[in-house]
PDB file of N, CA and C in Angstrom:
ATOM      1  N   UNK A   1       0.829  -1.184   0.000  1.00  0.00           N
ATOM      2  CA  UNK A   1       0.000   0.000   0.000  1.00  0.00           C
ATOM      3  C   UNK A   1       0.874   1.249   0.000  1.00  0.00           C
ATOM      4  N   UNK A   2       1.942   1.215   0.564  1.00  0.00           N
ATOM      5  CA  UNK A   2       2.605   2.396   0.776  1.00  0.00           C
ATOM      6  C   UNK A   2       3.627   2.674  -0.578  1.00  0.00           C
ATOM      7  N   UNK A   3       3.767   1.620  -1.462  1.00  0.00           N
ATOM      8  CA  UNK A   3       3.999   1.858  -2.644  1.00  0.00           C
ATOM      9  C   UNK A   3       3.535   2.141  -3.675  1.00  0.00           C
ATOM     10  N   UNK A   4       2.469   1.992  -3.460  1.00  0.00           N
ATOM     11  CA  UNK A   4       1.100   2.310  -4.508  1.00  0.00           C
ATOM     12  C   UNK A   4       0.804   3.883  -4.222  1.00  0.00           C
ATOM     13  N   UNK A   5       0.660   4.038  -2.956  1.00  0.00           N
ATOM     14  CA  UNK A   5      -0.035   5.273  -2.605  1.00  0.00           C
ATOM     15  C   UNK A   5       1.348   6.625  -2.844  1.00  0.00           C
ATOM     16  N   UNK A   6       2.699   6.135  -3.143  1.00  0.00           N
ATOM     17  CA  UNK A   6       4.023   6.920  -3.517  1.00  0.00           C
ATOM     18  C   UNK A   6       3.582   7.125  -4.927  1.00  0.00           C
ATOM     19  N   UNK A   7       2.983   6.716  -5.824  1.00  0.00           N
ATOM     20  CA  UNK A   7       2.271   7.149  -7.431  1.00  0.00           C
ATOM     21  C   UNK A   7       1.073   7.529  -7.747  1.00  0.00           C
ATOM     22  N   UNK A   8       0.357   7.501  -6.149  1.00  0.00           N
ATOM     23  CA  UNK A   8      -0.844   7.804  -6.986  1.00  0.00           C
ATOM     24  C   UNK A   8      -1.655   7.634  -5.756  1.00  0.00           C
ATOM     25  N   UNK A   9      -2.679   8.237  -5.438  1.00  0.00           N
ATOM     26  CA  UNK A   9      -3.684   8.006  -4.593  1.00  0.00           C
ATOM     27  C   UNK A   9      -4.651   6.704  -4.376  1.00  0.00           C
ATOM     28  N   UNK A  10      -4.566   6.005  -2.919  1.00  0.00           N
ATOM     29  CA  UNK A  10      -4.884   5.027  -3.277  1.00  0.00           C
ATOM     30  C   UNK A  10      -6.599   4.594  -2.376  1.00  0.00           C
ATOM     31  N   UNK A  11      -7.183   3.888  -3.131  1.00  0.00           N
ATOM     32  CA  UNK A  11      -8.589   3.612  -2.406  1.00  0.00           C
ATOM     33  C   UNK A  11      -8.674   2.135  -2.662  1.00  0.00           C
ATOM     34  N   UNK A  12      -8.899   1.795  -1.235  1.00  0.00           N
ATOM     35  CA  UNK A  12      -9.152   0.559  -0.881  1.00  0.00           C
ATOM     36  C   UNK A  12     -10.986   0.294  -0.349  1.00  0.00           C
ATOM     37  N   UNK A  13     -11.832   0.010  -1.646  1.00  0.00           N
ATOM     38  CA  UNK A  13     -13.195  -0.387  -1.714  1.00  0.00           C
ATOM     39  C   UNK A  13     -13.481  -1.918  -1.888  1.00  0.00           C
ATOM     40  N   UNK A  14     -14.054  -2.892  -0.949  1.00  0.00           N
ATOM     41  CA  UNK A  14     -14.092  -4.209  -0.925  1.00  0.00           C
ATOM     42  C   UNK A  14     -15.514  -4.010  -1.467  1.00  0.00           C
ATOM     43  N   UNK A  15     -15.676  -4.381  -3.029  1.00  0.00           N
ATOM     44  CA  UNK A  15     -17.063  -4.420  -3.618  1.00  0.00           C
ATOM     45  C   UNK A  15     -17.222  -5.597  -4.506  1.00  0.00           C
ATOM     46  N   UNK A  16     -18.237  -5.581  -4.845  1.00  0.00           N
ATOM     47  CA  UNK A  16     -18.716  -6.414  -5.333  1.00  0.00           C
ATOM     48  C   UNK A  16     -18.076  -6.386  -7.249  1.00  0.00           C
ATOM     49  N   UNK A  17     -18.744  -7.558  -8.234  1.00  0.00           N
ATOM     50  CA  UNK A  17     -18.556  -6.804  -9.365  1.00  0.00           C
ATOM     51  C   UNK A  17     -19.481  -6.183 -10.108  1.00  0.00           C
ATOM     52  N   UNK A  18     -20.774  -6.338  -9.186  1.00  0.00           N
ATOM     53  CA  UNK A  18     -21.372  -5.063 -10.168  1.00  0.00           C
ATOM     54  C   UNK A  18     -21.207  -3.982  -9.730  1.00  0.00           C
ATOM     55  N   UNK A  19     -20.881  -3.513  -8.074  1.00  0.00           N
ATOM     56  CA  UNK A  19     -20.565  -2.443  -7.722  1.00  0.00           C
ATOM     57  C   UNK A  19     -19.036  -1.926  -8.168  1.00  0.00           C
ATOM     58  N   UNK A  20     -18.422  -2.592  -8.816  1.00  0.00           N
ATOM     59  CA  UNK A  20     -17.327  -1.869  -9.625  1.00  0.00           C
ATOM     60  C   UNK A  20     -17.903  -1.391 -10.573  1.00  0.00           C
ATOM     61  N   UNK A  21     -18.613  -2.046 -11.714  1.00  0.00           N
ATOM     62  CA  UNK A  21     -18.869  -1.623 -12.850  1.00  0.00           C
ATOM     63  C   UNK A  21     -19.059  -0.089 -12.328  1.00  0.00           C
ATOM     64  N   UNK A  22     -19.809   0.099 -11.373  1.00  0.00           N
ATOM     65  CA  UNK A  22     -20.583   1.473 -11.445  1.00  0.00           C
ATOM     66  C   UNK A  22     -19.897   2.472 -11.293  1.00  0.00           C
ATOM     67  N   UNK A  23     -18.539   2.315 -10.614  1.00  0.00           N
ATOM     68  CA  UNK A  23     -17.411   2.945  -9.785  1.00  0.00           C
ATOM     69  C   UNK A  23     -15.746   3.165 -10.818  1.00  0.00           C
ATOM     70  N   UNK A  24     -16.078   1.684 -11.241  1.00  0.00           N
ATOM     71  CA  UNK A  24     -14.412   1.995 -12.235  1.00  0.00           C
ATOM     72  C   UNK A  24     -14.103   3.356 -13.222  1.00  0.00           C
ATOM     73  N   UNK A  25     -15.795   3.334 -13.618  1.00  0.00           N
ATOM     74  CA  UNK A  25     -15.212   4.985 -14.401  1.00  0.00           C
ATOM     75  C   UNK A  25     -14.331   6.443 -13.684  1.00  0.00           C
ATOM     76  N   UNK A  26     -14.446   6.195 -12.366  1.00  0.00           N
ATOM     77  CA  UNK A  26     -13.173   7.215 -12.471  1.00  0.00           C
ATOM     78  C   UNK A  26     -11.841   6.939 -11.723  1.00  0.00           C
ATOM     79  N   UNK A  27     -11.251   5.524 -12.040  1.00  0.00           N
ATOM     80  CA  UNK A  27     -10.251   5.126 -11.758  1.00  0.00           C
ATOM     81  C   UNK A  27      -9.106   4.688 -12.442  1.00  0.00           C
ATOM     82  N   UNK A  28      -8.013   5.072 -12.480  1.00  0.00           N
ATOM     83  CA  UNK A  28      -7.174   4.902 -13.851  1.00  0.00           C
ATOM     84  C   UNK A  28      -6.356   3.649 -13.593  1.00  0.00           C
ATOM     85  N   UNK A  29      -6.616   2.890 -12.166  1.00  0.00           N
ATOM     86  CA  UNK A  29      -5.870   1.485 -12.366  1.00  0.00           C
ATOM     87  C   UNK A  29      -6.800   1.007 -11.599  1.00  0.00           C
ATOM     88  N   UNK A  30      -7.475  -0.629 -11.059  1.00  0.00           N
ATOM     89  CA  UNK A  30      -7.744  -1.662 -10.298  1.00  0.00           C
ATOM     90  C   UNK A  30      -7.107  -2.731 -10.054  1.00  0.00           C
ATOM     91  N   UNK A  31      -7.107  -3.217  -8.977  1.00  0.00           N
ATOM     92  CA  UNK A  31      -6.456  -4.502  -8.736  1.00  0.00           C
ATOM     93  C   UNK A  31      -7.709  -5.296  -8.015  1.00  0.00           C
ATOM     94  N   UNK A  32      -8.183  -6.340  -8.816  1.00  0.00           N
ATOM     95  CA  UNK A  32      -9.218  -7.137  -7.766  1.00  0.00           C
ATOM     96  C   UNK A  32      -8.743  -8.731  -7.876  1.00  0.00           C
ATOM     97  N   UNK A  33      -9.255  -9.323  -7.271  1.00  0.00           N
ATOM     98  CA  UNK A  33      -9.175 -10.554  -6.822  1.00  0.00           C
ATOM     99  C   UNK A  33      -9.399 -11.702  -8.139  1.00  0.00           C
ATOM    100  N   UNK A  34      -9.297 -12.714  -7.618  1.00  0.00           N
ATOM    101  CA  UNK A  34      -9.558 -13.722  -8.641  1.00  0.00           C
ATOM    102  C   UNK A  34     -11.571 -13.808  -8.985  1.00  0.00           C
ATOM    103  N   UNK A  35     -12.372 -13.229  -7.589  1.00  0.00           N
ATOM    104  CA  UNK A  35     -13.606 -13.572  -7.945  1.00  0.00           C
ATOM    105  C   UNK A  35     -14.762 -12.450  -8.467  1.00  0.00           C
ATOM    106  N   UNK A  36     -13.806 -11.471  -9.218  1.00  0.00           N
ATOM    107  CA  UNK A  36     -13.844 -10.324  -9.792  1.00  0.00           C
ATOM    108  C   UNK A  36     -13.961 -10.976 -11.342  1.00  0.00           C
ATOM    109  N   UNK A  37     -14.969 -10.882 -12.617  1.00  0.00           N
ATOM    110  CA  UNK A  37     -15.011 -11.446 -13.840  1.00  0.00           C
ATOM    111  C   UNK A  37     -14.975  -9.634 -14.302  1.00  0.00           C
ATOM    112  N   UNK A  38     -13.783  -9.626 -15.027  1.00  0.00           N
ATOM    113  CA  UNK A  38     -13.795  -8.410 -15.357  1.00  0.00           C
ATOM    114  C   UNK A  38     -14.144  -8.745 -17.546  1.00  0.00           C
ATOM    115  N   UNK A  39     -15.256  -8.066 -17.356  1.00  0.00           N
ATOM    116  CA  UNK A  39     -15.875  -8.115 -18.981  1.00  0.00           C
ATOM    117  C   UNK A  39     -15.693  -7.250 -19.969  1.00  0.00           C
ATOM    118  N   UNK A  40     -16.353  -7.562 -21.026  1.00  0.00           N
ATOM    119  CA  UNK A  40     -16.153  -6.271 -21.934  1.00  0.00           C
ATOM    120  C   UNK A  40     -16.913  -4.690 -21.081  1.00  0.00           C
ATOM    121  N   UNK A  41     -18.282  -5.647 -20.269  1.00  0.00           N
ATOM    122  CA  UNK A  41     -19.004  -4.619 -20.511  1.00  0.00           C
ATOM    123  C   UNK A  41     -17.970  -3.979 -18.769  1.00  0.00           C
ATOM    124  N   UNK A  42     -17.336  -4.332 -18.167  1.00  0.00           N
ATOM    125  CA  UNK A  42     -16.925  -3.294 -16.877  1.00  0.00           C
ATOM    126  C   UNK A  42     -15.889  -2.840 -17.554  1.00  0.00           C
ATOM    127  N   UNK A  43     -15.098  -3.240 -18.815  1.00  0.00           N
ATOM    128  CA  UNK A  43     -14.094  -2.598 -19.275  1.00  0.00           C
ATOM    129  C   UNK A  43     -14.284  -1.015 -19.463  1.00  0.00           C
ATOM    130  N   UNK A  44     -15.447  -1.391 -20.103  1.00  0.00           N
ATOM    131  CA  UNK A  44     -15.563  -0.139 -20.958  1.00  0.00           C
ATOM    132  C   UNK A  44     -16.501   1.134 -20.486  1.00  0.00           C
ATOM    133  N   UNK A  45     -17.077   0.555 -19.209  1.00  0.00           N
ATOM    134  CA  UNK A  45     -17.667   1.479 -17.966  1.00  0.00           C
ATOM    135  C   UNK A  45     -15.854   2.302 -17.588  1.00  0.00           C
ATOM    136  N   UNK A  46     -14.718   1.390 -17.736  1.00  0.00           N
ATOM    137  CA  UNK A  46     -13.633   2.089 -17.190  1.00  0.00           C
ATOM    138  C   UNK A  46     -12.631   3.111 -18.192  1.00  0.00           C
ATOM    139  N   UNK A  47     -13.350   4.383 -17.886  1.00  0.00           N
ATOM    140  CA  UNK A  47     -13.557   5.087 -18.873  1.00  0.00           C
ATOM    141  C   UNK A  47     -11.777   5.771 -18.743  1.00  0.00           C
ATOM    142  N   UNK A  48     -11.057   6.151 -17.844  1.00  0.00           N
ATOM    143  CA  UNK A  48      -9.634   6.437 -17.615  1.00  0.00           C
ATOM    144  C   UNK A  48      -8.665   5.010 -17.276  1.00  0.00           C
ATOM    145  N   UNK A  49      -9.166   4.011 -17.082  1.00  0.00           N
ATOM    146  CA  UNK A  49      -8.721   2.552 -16.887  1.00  0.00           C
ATOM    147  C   UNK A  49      -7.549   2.523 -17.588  1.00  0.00           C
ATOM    148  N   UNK A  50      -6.315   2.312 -17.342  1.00  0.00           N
ATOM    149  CA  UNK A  50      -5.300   2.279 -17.624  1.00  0.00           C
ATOM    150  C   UNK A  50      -4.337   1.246 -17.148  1.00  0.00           C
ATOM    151  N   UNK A  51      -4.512   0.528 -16.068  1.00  0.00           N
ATOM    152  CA  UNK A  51      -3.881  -0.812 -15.728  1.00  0.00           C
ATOM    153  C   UNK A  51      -5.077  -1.254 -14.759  1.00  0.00           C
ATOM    154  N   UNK A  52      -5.080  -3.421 -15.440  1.00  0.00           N
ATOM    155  CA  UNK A  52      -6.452  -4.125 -13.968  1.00  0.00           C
ATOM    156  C   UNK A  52      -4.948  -4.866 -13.950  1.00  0.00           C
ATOM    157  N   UNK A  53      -4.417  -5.145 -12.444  1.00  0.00           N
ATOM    158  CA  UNK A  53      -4.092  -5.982 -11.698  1.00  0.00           C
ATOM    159  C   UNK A  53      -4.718  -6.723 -10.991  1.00  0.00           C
ATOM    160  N   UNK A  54      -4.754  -8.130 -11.358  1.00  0.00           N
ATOM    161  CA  UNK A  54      -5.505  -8.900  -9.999  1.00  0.00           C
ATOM    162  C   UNK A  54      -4.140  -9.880  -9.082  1.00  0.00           C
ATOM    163  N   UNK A  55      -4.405  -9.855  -8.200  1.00  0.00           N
ATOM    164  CA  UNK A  55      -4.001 -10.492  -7.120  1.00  0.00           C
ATOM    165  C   UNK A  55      -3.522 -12.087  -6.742  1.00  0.00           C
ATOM    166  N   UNK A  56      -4.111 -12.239  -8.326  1.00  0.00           N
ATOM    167  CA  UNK A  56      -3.884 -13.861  -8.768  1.00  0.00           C
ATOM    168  C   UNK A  56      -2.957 -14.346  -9.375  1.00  0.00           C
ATOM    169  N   UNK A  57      -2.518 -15.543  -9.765  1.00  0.00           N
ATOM    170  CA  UNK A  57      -1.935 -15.898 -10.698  1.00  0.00           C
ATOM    171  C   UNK A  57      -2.177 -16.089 -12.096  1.00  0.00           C
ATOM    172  N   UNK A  58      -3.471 -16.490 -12.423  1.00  0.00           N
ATOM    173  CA  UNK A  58      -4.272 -16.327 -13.569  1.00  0.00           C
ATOM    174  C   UNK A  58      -4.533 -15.099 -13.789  1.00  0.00           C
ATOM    175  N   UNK A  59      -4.830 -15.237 -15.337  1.00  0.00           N
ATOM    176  CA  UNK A  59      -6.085 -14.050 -15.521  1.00  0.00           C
ATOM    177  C   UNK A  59      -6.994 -14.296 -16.478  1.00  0.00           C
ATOM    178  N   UNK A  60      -7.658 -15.643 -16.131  1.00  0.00           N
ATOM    179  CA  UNK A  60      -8.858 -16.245 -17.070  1.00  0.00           C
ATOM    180  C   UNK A  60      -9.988 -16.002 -16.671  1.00  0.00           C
ATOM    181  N   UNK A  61      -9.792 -14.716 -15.447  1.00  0.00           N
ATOM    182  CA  UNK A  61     -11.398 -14.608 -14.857  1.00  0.00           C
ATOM    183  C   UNK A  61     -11.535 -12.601 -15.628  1.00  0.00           C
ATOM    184  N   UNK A  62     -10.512 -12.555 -16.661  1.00  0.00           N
ATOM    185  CA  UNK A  62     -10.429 -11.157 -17.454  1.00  0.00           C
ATOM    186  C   UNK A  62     -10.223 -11.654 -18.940  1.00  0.00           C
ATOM    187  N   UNK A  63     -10.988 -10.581 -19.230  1.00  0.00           N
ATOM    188  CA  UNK A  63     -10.288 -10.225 -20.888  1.00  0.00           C
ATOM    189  C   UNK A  63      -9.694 -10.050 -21.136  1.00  0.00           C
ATOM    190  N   UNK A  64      -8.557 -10.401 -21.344  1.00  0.00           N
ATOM    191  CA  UNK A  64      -6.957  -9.536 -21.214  1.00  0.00           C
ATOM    192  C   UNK A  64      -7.342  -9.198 -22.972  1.00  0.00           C
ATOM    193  N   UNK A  65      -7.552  -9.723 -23.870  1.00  0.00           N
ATOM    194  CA  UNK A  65      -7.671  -9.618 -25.149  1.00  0.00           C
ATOM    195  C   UNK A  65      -8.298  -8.193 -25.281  1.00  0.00           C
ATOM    196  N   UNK A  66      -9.661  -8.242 -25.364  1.00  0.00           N
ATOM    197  CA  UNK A  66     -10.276  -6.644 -24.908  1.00  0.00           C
ATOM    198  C   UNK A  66      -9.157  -5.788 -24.411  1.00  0.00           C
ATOM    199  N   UNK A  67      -9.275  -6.271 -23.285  1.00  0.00           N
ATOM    200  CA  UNK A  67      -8.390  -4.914 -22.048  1.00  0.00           C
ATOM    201  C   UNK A  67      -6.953  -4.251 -23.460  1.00  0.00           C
ATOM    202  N   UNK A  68      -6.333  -5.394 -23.429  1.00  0.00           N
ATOM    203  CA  UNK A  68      -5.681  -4.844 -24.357  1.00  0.00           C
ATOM    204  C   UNK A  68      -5.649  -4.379 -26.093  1.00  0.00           C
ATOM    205  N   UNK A  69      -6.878  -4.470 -26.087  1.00  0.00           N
ATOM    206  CA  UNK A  69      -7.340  -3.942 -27.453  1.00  0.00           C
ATOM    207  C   UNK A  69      -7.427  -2.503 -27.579  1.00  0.00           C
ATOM    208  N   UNK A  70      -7.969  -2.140 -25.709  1.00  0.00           N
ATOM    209  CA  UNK A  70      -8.128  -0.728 -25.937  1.00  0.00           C
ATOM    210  C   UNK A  70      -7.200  -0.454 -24.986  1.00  0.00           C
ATOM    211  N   UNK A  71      -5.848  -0.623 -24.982  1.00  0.00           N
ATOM    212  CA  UNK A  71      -4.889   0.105 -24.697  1.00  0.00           C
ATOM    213  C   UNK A  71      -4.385  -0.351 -23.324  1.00  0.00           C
ATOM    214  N   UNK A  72      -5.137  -0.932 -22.284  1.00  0.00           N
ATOM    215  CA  UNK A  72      -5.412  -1.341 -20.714  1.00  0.00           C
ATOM    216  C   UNK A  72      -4.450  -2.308 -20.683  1.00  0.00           C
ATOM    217  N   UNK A  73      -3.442  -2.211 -19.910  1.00  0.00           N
ATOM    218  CA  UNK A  73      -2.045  -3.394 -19.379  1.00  0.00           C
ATOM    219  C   UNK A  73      -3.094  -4.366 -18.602  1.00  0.00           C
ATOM    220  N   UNK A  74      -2.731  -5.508 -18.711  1.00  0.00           N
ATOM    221  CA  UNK A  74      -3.087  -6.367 -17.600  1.00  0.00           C
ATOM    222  C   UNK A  74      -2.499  -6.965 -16.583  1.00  0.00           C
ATOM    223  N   UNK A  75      -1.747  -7.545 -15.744  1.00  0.00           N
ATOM    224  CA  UNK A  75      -0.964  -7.735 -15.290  1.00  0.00           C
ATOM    225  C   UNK A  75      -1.242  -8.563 -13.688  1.00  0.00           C
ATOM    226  N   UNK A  76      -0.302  -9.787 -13.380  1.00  0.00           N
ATOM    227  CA  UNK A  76      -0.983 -10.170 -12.356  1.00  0.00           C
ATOM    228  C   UNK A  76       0.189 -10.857 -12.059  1.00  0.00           C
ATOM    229  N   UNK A  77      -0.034 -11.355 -11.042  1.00  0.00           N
ATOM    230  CA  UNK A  77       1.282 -11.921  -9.476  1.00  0.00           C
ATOM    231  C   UNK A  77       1.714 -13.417 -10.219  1.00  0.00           C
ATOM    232  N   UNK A  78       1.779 -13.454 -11.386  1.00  0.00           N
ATOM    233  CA  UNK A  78       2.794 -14.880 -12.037  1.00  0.00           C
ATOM    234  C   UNK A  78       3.458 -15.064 -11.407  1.00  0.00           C
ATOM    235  N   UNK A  79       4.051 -16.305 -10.813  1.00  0.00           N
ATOM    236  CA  UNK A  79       5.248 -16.740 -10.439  1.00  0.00           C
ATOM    237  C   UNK A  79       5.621 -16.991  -8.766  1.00  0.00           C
ATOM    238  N   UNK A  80       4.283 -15.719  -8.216  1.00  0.00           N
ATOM    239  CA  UNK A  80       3.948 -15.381  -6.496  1.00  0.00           C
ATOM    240  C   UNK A  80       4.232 -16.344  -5.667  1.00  0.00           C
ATOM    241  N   UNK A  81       3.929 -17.711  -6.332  1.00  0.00           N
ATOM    242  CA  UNK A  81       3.168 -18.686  -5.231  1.00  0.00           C
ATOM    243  C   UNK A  81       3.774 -19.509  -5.444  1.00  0.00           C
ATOM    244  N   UNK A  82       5.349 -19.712  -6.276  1.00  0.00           N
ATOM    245  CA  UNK A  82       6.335 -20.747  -7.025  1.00  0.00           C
ATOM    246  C   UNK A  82       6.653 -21.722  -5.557  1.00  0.00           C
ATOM    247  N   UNK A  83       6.768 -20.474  -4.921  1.00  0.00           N
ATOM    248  CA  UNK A  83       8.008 -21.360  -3.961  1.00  0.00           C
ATOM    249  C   UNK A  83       7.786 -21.981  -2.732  1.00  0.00           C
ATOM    250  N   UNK A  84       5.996 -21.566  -2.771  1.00  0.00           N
ATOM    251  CA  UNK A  84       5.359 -21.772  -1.671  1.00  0.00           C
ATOM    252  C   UNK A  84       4.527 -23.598  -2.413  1.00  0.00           C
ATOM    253  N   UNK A  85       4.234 -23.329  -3.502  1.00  0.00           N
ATOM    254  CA  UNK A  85       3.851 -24.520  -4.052  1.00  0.00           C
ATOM    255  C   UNK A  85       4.391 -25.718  -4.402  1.00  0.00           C
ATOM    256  N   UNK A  86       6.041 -25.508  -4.418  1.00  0.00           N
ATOM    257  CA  UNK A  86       7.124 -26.289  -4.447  1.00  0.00           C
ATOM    258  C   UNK A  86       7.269 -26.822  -2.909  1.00  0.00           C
ATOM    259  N   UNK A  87       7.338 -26.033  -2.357  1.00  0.00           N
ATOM    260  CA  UNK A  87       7.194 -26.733  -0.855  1.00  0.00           C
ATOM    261  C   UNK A  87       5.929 -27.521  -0.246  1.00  0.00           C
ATOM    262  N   UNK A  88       4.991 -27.198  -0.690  1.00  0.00           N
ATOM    263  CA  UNK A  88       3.582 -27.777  -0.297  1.00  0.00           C
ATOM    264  C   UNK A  88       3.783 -29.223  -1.302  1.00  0.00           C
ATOM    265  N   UNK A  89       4.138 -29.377  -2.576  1.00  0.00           N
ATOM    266  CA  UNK A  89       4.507 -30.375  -3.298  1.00  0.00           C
ATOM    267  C   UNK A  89       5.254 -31.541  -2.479  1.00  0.00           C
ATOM    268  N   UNK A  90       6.359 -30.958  -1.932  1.00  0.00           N
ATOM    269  CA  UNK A  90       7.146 -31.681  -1.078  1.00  0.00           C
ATOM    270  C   UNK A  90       6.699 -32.342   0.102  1.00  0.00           C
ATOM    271  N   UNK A  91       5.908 -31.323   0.801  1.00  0.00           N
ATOM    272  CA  UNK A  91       5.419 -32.046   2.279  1.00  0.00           C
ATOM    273  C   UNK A  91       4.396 -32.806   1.868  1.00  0.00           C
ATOM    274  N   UNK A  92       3.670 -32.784   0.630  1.00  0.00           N
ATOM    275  CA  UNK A  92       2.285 -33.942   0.353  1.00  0.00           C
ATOM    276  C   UNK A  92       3.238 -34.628  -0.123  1.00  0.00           C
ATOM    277  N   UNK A  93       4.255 -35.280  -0.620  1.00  0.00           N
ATOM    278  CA  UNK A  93       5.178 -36.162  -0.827  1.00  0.00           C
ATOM    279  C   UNK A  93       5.531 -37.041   0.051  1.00  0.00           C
ATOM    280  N   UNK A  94       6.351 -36.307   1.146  1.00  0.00           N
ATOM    281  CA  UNK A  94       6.962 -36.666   2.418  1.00  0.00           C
ATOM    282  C   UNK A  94       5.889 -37.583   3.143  1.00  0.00           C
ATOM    283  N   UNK A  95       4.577 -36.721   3.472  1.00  0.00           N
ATOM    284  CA  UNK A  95       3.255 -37.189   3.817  1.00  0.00           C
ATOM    285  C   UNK A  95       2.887 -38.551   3.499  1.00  0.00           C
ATOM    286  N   UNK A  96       2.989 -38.393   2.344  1.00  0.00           N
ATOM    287  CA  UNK A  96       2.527 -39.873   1.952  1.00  0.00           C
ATOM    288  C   UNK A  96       3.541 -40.978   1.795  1.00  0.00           C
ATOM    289  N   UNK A  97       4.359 -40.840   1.925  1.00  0.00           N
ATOM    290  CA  UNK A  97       5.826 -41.621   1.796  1.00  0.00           C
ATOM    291  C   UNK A  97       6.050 -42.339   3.066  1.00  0.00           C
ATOM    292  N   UNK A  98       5.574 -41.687   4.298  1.00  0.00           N
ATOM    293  CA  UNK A  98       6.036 -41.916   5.696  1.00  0.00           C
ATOM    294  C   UNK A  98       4.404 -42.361   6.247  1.00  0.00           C
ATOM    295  N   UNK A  99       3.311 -41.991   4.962  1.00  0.00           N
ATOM    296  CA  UNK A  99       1.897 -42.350   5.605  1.00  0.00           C
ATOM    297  C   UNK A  99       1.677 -41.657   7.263  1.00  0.00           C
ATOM    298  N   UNK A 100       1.959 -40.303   6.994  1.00  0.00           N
ATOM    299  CA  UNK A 100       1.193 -39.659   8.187  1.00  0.00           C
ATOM    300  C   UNK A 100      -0.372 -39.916   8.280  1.00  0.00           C
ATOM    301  N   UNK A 101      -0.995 -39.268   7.452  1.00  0.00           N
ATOM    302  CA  UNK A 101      -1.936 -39.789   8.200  1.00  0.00           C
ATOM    303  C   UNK A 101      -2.883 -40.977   8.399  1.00  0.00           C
ATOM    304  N   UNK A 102      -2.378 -41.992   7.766  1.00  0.00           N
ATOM    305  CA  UNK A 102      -2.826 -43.285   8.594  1.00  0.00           C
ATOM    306  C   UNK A 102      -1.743 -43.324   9.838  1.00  0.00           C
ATOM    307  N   UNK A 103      -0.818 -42.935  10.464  1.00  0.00           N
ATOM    308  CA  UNK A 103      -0.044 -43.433  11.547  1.00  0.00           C
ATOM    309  C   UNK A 103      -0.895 -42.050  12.692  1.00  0.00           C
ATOM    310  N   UNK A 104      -1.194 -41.054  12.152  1.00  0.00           N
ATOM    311  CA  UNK A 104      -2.005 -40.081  12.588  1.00  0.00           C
ATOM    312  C   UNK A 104      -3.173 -41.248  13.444  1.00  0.00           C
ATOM    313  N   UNK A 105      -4.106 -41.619  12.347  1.00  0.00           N
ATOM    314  CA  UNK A 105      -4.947 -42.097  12.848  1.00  0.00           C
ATOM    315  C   UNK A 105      -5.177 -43.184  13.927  1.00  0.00           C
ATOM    316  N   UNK A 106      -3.542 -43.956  13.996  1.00  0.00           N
ATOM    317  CA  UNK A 106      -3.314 -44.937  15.133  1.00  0.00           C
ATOM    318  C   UNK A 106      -2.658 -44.170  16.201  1.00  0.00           C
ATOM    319  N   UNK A 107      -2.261 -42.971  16.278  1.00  0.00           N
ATOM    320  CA  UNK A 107      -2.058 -42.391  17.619  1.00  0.00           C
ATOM    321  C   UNK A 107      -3.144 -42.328  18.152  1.00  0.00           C
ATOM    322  N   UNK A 108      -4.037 -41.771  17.307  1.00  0.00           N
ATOM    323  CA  UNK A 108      -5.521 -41.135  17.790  1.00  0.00           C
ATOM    324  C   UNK A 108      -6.549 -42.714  18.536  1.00  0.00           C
ATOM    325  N   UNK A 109      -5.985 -43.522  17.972  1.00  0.00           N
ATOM    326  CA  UNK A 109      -6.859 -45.082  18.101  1.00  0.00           C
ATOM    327  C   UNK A 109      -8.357 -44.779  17.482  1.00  0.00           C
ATOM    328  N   UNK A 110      -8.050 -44.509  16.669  1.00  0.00           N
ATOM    329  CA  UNK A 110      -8.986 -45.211  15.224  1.00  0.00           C
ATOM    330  C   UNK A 110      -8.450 -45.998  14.311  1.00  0.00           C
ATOM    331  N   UNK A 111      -7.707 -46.334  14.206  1.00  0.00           N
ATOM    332  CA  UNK A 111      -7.497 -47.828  13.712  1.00  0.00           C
ATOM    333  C   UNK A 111      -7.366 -48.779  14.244  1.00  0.00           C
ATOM    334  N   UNK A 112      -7.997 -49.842  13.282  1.00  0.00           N
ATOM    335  CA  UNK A 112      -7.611 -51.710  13.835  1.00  0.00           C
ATOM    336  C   UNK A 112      -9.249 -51.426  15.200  1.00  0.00           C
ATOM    337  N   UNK A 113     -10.105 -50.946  14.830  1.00  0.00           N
ATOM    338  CA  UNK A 113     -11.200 -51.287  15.603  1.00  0.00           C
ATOM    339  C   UNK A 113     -10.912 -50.179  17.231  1.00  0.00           C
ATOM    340  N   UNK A 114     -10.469 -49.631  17.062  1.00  0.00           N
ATOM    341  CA  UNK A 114     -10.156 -48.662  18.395  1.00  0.00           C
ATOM    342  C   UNK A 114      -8.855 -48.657  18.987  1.00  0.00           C
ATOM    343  N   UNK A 115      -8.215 -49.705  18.608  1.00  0.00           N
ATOM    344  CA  UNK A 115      -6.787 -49.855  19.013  1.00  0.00           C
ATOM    345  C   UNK A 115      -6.094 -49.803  19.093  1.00  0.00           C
ATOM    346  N   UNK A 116      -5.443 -48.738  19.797  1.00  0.00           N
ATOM    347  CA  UNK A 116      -3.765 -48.026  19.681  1.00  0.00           C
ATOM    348  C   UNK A 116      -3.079 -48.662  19.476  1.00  0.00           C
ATOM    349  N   UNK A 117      -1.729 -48.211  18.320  1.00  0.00           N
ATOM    350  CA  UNK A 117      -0.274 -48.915  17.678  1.00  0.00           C
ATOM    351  C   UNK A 117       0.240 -49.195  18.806  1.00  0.00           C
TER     352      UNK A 117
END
């Protein structure tokens, strides 16, 4: 936020997407979420719209085609979640390799009929 707000004034509105449509016309960038479907028709309500950032890794929930037909960068957090997903890869690996949670479930004595390992 404090880098955003060093270029430009910044407003933080948690809305909906039809309550953007109504609102984007006087904003010259957005950044919304993945459950934001940004269309032809909120494009073009965004009448100074000049960059949509979303917060995602995708951007199949936008037009990027449109957006950039009429001039609008698109741009979004590629790559964000590399290293966090490489590690989550690993521990569901590990997980199942060592069978946590079936050995989970014999600490707990639910397995073998109630009967602790």
């Amino acid at each position: 936020m404090k880098m955003l707000s060093e270029v430009g004034e910044v407003d933080v509105k948690p809305v909906t997407t039809g309550q953007l449509k109504e609102i984007i016309g006087d904003y010259d960038a957005v950044i919304i979420s993945v459950w934001h479907r940004i269309t032809r028709d909120i494009i073009d309500a965004g009448r100074n719209l000049k960059v949509i950032g979303t917060a995602s890794v995708g951007t199949d929930h936008i037009d990027v085609e449109y957006a950039e037909s009429r001039g609008i960068k698109v741009v979004s957090a590629a790559g964000a979640s590399t290293y966090s997903v490489a590690e989550f890869t690993f521990g569901l690996l590990l997980m199942m390799v060592k069978r946590i949670p079936e050995n989970m479930d014999r600490v707990r004595g639910v397995v073998s009929g109630g009967v602790p390992c």
